[in-house]
C-alpha atoms as a PDB file:
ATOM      1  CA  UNK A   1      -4.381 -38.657   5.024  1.00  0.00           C
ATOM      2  CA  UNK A   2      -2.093 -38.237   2.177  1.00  0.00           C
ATOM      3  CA  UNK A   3      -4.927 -38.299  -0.522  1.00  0.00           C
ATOM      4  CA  UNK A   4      -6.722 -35.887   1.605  1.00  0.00           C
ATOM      5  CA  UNK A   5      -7.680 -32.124  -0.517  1.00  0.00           C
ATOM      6  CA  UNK A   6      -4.917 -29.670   1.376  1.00  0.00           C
ATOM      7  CA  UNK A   7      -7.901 -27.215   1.560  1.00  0.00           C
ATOM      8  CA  UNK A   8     -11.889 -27.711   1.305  1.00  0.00           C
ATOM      9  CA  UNK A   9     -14.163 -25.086   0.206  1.00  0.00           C
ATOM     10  CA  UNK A  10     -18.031 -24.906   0.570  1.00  0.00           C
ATOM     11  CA  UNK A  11     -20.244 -22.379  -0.165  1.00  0.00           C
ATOM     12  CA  UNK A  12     -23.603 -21.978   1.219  1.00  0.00           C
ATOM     13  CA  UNK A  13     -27.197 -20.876  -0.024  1.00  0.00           C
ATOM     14  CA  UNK A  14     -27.062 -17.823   1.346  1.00  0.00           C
ATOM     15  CA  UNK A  15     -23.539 -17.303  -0.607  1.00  0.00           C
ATOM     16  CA  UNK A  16     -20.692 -17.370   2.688  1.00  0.00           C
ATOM     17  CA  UNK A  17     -17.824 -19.072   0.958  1.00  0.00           C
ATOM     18  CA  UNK A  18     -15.840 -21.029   3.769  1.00  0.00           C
ATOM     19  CA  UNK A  19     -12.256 -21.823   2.932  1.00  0.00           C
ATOM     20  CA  UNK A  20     -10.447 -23.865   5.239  1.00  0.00           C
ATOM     21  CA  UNK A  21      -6.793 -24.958   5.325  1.00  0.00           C
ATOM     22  CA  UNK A  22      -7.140 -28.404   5.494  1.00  0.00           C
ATOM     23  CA  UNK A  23      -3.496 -30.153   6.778  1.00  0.00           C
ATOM     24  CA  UNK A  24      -4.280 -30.041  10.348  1.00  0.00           C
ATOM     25  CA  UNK A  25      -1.471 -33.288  11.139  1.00  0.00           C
ATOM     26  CA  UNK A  26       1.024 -30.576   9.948  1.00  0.00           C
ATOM     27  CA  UNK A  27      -0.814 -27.786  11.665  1.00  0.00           C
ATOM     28  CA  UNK A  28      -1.879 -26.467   7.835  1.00  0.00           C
ATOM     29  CA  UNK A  29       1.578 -25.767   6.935  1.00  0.00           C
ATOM     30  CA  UNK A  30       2.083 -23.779   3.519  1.00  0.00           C
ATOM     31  CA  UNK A  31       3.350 -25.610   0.577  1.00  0.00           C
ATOM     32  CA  UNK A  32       3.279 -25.556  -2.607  1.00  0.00           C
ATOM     33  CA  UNK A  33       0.088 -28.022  -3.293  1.00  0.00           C
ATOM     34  CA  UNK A  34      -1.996 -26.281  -0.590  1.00  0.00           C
ATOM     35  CA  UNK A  35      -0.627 -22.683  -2.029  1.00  0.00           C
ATOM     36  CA  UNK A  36      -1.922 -24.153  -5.649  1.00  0.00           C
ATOM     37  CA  UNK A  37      -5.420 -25.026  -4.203  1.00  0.00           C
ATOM     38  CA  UNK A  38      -5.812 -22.050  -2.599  1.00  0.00           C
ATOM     39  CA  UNK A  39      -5.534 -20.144  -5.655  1.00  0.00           C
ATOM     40  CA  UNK A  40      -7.679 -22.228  -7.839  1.00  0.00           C
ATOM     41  CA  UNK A  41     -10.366 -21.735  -5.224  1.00  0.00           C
ATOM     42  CA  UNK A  42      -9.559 -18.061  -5.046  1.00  0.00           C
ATOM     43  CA  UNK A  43     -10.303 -17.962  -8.945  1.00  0.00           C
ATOM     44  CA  UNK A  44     -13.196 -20.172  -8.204  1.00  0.00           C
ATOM     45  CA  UNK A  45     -14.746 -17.821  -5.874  1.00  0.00           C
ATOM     46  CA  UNK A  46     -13.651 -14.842  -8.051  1.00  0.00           C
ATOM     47  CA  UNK A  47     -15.484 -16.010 -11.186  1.00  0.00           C
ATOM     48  CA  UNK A  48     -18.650 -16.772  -8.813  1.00  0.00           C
ATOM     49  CA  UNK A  49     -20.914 -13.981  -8.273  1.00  0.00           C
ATOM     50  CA  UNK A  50     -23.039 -15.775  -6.168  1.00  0.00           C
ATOM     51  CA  UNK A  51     -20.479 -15.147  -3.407  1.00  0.00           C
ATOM     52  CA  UNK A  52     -20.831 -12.160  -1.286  1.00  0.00           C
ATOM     53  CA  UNK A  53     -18.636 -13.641   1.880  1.00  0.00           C
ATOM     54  CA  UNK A  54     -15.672 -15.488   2.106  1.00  0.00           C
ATOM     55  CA  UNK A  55     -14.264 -16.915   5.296  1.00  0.00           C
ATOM     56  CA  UNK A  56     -10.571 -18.337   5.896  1.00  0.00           C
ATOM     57  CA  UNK A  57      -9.807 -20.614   8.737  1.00  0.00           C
ATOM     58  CA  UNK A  58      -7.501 -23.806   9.537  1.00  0.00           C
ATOM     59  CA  UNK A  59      -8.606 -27.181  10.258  1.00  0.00           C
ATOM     60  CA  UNK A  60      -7.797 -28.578  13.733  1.00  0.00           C
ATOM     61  CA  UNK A  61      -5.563 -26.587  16.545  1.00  0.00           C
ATOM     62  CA  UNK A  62      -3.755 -24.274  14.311  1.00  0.00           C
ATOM     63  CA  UNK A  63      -4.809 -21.831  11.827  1.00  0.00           C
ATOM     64  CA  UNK A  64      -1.149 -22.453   9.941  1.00  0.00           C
ATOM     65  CA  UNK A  65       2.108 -22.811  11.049  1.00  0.00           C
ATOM     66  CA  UNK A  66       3.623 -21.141   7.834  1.00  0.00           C
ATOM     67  CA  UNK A  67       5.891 -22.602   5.197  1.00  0.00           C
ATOM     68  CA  UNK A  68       6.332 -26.110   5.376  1.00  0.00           C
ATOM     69  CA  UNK A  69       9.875 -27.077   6.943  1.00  0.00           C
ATOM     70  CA  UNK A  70       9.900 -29.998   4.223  1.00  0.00           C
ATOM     71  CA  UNK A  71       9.437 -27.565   1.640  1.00  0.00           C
ATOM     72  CA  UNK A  72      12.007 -25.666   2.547  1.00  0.00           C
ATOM     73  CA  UNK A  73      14.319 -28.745   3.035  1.00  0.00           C
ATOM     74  CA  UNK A  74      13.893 -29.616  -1.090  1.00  0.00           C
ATOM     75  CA  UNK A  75      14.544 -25.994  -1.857  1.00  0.00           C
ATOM     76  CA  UNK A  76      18.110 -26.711  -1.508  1.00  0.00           C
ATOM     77  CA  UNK A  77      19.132 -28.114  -4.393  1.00  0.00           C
ATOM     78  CA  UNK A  78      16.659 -25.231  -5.830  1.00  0.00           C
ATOM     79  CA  UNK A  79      18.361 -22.522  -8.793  1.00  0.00           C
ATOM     80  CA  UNK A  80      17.527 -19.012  -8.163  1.00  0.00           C
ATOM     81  CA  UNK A  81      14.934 -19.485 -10.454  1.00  0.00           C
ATOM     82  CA  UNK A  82      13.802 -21.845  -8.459  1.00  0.00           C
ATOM     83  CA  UNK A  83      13.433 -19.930  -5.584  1.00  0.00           C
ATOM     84  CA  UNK A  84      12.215 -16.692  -7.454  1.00  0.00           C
ATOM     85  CA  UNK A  85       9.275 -18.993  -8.772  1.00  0.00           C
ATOM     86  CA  UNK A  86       8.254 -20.043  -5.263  1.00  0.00           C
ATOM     87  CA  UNK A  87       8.468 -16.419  -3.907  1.00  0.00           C
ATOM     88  CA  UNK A  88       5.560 -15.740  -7.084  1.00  0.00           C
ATOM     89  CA  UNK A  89       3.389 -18.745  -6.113  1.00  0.00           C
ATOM     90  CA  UNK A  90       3.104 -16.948  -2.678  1.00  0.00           C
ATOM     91  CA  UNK A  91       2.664 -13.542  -4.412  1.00  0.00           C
ATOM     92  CA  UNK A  92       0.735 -14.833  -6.187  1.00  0.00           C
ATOM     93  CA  UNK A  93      -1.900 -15.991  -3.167  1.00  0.00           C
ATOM     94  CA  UNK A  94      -1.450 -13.130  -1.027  1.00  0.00           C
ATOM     95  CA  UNK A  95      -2.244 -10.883  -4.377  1.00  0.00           C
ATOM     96  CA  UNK A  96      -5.411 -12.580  -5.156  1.00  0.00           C
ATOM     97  CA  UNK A  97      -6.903 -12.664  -1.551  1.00  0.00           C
ATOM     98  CA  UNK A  98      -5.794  -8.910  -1.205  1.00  0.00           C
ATOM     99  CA  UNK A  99      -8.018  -8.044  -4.054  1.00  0.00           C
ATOM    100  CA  UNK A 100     -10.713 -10.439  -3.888  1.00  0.00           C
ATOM    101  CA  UNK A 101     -14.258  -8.119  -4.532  1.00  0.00           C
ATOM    102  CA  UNK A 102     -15.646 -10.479  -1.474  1.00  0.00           C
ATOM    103  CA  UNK A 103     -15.316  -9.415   1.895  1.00  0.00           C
ATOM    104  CA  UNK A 104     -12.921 -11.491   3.228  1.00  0.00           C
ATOM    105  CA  UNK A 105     -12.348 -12.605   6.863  1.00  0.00           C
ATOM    106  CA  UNK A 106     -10.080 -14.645   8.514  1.00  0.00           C
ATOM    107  CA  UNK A 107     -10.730 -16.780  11.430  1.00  0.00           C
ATOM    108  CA  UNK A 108      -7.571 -17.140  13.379  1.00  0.00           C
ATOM    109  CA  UNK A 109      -8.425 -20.608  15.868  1.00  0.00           C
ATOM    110  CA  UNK A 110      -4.810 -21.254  16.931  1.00  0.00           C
ATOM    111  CA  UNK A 111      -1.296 -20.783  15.919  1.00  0.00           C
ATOM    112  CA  UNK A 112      -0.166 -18.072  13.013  1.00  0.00           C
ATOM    113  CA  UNK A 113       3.418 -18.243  12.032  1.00  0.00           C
ATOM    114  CA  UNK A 114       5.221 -16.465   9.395  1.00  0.00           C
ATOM    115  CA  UNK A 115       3.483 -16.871   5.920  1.00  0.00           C
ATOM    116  CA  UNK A 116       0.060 -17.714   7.634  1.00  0.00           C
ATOM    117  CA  UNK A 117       0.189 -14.102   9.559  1.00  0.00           C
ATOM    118  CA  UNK A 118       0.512 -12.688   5.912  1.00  0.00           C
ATOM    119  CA  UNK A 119      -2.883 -14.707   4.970  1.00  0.00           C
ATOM    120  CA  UNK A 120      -4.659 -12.595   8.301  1.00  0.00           C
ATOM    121  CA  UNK A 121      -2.758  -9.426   7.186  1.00  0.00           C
ATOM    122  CA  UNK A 122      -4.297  -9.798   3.408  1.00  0.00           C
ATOM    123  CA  UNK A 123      -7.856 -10.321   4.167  1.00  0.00           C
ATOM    124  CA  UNK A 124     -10.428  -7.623   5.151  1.00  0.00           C
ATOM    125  CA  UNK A 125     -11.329  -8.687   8.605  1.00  0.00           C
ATOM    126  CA  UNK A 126      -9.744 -10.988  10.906  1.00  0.00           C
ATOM    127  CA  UNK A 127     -11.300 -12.411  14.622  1.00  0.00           C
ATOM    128  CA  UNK A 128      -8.854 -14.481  16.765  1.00  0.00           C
ATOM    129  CA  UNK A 129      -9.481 -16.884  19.882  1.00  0.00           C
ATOM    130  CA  UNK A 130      -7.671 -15.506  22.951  1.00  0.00           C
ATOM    131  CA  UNK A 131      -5.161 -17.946  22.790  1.00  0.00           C
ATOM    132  CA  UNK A 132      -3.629 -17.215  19.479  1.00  0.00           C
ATOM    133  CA  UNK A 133      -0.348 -16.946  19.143  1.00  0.00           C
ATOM    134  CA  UNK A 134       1.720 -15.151  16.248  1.00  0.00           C
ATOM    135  CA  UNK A 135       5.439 -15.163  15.293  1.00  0.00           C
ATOM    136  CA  UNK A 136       7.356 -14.032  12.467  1.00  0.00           C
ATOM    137  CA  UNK A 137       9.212 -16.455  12.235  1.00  0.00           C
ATOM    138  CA  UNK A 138      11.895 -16.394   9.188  1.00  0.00           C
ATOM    139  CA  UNK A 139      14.736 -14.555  10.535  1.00  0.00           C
ATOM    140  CA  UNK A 140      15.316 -17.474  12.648  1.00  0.00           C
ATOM    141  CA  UNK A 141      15.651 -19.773   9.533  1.00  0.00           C
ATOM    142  CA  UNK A 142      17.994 -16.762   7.515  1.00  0.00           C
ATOM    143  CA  UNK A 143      15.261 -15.849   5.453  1.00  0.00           C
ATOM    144  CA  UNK A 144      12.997 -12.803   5.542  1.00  0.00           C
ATOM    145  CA  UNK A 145       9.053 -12.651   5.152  1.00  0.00           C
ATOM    146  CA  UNK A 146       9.599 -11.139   1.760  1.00  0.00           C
ATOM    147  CA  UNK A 147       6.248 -11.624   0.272  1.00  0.00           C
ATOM    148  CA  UNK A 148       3.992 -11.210   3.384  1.00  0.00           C
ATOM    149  CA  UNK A 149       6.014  -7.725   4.171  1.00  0.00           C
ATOM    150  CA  UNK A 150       3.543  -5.539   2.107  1.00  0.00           C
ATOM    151  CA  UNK A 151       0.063  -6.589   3.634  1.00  0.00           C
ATOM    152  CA  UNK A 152       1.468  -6.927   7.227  1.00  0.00           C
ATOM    153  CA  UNK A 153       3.132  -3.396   6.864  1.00  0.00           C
ATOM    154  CA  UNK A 154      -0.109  -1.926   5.641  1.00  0.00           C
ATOM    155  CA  UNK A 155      -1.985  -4.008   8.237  1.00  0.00           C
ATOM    156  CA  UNK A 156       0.437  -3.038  11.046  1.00  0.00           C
ATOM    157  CA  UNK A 157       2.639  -0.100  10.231  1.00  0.00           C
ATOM    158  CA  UNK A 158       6.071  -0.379   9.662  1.00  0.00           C
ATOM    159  CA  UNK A 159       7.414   0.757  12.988  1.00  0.00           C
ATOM    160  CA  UNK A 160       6.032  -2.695  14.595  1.00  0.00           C
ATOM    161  CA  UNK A 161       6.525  -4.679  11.255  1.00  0.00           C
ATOM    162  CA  UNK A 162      10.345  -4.107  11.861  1.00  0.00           C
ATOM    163  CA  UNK A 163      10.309  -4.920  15.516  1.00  0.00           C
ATOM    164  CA  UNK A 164       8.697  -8.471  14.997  1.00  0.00           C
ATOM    165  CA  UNK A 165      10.335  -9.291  11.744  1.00  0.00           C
ATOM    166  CA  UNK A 166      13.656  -8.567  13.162  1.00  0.00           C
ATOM    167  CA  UNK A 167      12.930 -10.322  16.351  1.00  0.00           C
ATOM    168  CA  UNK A 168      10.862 -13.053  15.529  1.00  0.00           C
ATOM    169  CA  UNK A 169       9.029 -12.590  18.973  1.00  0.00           C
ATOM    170  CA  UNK A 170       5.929 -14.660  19.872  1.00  0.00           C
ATOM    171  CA  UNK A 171       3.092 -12.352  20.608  1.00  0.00           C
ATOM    172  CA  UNK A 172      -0.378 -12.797  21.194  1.00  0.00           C
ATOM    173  CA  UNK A 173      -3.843 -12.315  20.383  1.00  0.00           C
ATOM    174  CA  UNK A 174      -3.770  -8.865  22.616  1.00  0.00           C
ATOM    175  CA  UNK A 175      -1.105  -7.409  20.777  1.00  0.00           C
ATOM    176  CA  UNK A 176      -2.044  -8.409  17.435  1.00  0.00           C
ATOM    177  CA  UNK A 177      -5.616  -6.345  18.178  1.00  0.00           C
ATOM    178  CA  UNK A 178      -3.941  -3.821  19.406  1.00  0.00           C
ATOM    179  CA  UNK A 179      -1.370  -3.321  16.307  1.00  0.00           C
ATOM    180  CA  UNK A 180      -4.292  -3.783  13.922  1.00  0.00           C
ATOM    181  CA  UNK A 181      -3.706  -7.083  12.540  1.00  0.00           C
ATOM    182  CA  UNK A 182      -6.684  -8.780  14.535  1.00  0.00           C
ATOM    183  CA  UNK A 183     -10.240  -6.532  14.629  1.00  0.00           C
ATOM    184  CA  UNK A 184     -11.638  -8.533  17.302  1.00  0.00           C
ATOM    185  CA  UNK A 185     -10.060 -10.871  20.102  1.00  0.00           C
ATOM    186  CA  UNK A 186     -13.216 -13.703  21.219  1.00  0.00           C
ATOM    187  CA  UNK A 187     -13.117 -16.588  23.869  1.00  0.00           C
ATOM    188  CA  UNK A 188     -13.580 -19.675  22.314  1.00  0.00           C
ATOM    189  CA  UNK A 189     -14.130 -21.308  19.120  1.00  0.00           C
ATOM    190  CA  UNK A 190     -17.993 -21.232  19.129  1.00  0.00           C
ATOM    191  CA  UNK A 191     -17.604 -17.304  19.684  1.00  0.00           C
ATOM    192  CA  UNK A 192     -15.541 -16.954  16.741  1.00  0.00           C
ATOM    193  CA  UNK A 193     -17.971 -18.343  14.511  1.00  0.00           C
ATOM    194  CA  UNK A 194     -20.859 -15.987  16.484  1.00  0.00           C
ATOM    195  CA  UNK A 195     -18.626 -12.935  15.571  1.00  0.00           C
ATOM    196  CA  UNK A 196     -18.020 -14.245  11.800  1.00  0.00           C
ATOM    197  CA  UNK A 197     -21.706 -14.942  11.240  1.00  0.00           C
ATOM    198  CA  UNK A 198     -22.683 -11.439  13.112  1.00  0.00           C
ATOM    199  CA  UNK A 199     -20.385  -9.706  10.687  1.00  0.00           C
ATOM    200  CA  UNK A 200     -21.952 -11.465   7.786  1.00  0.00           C
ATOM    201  CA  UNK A 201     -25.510 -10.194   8.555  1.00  0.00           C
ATOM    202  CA  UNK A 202     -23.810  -6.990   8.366  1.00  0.00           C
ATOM    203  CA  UNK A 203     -22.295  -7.497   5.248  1.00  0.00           C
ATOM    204  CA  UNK A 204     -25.041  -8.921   3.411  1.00  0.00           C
ATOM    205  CA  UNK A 205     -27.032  -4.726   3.980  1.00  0.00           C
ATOM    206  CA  UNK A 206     -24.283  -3.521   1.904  1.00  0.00           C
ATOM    207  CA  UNK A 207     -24.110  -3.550  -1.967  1.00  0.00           C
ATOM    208  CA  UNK A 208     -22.176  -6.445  -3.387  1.00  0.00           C
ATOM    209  CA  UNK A 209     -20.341  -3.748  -6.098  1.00  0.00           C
ATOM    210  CA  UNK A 210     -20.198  -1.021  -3.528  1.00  0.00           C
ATOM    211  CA  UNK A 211     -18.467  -3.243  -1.055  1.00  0.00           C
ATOM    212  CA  UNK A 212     -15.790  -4.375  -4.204  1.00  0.00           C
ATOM    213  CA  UNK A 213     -15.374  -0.344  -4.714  1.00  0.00           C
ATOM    214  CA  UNK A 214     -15.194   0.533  -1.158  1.00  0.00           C
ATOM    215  CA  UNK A 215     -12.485  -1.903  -0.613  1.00  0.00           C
ATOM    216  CA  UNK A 216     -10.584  -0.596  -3.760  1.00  0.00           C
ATOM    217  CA  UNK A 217     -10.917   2.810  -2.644  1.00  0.00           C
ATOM    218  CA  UNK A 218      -9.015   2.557   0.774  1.00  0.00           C
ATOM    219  CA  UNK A 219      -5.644   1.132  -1.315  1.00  0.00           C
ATOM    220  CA  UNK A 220      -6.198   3.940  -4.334  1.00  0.00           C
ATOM    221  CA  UNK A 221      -6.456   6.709  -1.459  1.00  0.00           C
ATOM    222  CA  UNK A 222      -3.909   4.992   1.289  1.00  0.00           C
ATOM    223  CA  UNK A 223      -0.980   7.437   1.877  1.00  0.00           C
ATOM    224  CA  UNK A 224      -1.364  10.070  -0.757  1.00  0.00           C
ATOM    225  CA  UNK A 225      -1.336  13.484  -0.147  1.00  0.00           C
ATOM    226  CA  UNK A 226      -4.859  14.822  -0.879  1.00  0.00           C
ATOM    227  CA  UNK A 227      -4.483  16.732  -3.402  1.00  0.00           C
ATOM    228  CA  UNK A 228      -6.135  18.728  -6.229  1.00  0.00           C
ATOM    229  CA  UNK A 229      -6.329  15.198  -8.401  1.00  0.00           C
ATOM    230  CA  UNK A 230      -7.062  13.128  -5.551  1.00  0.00           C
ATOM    231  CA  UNK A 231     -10.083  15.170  -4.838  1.00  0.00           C
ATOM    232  CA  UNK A 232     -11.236  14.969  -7.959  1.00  0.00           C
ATOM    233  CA  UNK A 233     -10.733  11.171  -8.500  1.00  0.00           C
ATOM    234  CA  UNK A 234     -12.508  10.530  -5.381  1.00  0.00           C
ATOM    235  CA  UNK A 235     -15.341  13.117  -7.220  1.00  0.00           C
ATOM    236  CA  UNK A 236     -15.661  10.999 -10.343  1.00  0.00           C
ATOM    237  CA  UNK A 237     -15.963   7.697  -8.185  1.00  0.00           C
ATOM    238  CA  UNK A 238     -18.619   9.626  -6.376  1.00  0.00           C
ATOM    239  CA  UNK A 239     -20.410  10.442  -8.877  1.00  0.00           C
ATOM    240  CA  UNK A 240     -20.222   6.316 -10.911  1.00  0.00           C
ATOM    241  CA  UNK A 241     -21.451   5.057  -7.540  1.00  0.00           C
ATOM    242  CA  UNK A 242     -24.683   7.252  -7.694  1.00  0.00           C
ATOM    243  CA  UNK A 243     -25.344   6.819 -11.140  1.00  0.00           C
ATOM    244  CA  UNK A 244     -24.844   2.763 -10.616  1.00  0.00           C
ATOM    245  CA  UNK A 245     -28.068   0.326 -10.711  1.00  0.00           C
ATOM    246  CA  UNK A 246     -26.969  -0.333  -7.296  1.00  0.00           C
ATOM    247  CA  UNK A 247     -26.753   3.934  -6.351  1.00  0.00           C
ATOM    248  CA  UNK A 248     -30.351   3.822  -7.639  1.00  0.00           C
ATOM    249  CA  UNK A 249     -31.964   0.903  -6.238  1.00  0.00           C
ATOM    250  CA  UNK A 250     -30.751   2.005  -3.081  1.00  0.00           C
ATOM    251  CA  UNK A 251     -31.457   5.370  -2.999  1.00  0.00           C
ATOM    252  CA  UNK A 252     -35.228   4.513  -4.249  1.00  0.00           C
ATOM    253  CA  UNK A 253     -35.372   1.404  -1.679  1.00  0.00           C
ATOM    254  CA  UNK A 254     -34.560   4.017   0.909  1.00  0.00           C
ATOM    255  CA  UNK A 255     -36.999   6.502   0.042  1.00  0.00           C
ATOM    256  CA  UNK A 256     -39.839   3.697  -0.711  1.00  0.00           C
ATOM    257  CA  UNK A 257     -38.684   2.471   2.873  1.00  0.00           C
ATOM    258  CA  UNK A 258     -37.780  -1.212   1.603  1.00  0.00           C
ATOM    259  CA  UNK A 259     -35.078  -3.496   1.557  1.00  0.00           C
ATOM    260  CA  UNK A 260     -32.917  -2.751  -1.501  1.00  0.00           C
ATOM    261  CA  UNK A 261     -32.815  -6.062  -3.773  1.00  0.00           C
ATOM    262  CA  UNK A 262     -29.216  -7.473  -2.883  1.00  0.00           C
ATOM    263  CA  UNK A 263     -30.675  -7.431   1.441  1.00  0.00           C
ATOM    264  CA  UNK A 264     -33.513 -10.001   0.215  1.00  0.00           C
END
């Protein structure tokens, strides 16, 4: 088990990229080797334009069950340094998924705690079985989710964000749709994977560049005022999109009523 790859990636033909947390006797608990690979796959996929989907998920019961207690246990004897470095190397991650060009979604099957809720609250899309549970969980160790707090605050809003960070209640999958950090609730297992590959089809009619700009878009527009300059850099990114090989083909593909070339 202990030579085992903390998490597995595999890409199909059709270009899904399936990531999966891969430390299911500790319930996929974050530390700092799986952290590591998860990058390096991150980059992987990144430099792979092959890719149009990527999928996150945890092996076993669990999707994770956050930061890794024994982690936590060597940090101290840790410097500040020490500890400032960590807090990066989960920046880090959460900063690369965030702006991954791929639609990302995750596939909660289990238990989310702490650091694995910021993994859901980073990626694009997220489905959860109906028997997920979620918990921030750091307050009850003295720490704070630091690093997740910026996706799960945009992902959630900040009026919840403060009631389960300062609580550390469980909730479940229910809430978490209904706060906006899960997009769809399903039954079982084998409906998560029907919702994930339904989504995909969907995914796959859209423009590979598009999709990277659309994504982009939301966090360059999130929470400003719409102003004069606003309206006019929304204009200008307008206007690239149409003038694109990818505005054209599909505006021609349209009007010669045909698949545009990346729906092939």
């Amino acid at each position: 088990m202990a030579d085992q790859d903390p998490v597995t990636l595999d890409v199909t033909d059709s270009g899904v990229a399936l990531l999966r947390l891969n430390r299911p006797e500790k319930h996929n608990a974050l530390n700092q080797d799986l952290i590591r690979a998860l990058i390096d796959h991150l980059e992987e996929i990144r430099a792979t334009p092959s890719v149009r989907v990527v999928m996150l998920e945890g092996a076993g019961k669990s999707f994770s069950a956050g930061v890794d207690l024994e982690w936590l246990r060597f940090a101290e004897d840790y410097t500040h340094s020490d500890n400032v470095e960590d807090g990066r190397l989960i920046a880090d991650l959460l900063h690369r998924l965030h702006n991954l060009e791929q639609p990302t979604i995750a596939l909660v099957n289990g238990a989310a705690i702490g650091g694995a809720v910021g993994l859901i609250a980073a990626c694009d899309i997220a489905i959860a079985v109906k028997w997920a549970e979620f918990r921030f969980a750091e307050v009850r160790l003295g720490i704070t989710p630091a690093t997740i707090a910026p996706y799960v605050t945009k992902a959630i809003g900040p009026r919840w964000a403060r009631m389960l960070f300062a609580t550390g209640k469980t909730f479940d999958a229910q809430l978490a749709h209904a706060i906006g950090l899960v997009h769809y609730v399903v039954e079982d297992a084998v409906s998560l994977h029907q919702e994930a590959d339904e989504l995909v089809d969907v995914i796959f009619h859209g423009a590979p560049g598009a999709i990277a700009a659309a994504k982009k878009l939301v966090d360059d527009v999130m929470w400003r005022e719409i102003s004069a300059g606003l309206r006019h850099m929304t204009a200008e990114r307008l206007a690239d999109a149409r003038a694109s090989d990818e505005g054209r083909e599909g505006v021609v593909a349209f009007l010669e009523k045909r698949k545009p070339s990346w729906a092939q």
